[in-house]
Protein backbone atom coordinates (compact mmCIF):
# COMPACT_ATOMS: atom_id res chain seq x y z
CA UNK A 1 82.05 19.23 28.12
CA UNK A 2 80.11 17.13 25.52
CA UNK A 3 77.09 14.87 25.93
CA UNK A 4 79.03 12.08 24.88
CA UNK A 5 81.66 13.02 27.47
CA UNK A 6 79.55 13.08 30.22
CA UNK A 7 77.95 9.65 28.79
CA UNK A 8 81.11 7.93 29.03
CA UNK A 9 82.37 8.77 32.65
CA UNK A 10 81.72 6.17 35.10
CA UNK A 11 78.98 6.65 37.23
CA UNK A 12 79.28 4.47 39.38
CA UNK A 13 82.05 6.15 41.32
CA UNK A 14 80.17 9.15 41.90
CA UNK A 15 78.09 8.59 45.04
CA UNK A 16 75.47 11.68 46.30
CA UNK A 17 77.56 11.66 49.81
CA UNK A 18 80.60 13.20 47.12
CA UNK A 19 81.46 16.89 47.65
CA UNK A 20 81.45 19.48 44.51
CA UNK A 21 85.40 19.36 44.97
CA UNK A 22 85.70 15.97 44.87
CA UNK A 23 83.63 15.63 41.84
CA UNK A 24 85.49 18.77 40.33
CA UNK A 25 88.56 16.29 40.77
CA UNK A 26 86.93 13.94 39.26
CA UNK A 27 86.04 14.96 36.39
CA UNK A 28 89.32 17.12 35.58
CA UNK A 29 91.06 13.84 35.81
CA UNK A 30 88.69 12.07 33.69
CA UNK A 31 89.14 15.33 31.47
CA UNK A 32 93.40 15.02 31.90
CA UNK A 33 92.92 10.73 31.26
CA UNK A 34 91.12 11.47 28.37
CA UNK A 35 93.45 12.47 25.11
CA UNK A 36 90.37 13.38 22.83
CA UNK A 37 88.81 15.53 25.42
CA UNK A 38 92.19 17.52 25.52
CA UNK A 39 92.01 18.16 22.19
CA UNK A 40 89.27 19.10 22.29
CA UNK A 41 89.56 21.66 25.56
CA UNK A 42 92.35 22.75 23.33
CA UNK A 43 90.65 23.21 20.24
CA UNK A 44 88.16 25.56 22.20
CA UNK A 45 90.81 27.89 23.39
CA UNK A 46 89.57 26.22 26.79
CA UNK A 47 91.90 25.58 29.89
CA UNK A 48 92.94 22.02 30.98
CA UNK A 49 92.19 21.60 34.44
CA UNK A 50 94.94 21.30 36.08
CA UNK A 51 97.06 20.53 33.33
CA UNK A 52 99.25 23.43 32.18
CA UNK A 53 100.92 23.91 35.47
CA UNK A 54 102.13 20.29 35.13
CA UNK A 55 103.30 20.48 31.37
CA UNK A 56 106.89 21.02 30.55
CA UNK A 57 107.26 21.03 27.23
């Protein structure tokens, strides 16, 4: 993930009480909300989290 990426999500949600699976979730939604961020997992030959299992193209 990018500097700028990690910039831009909103820290205020994420609280220190938050487990590494809930901010795992968080951020792969952030990831899946986030079209340029997809193109760019994409670009990298990188998996979407979560993503491809829900695609049916």
């Amino acid at each position: 993930m990018t500097t700028v990426a990690m910039n831009n999500l909103d820290l205020s949600k994420i609280k220190r009480s938050k487990s590494n699976a809930e901010l795992t979730g968080m951020l792969a939604e952030y990831i899946r909300s986030d079209e340029r961020l997809r193109a760019e997992c994409q670009r990298q030959g990188k998996p979407i989290p979560n993503v491809r299992a829900q695609q049916k193209d």
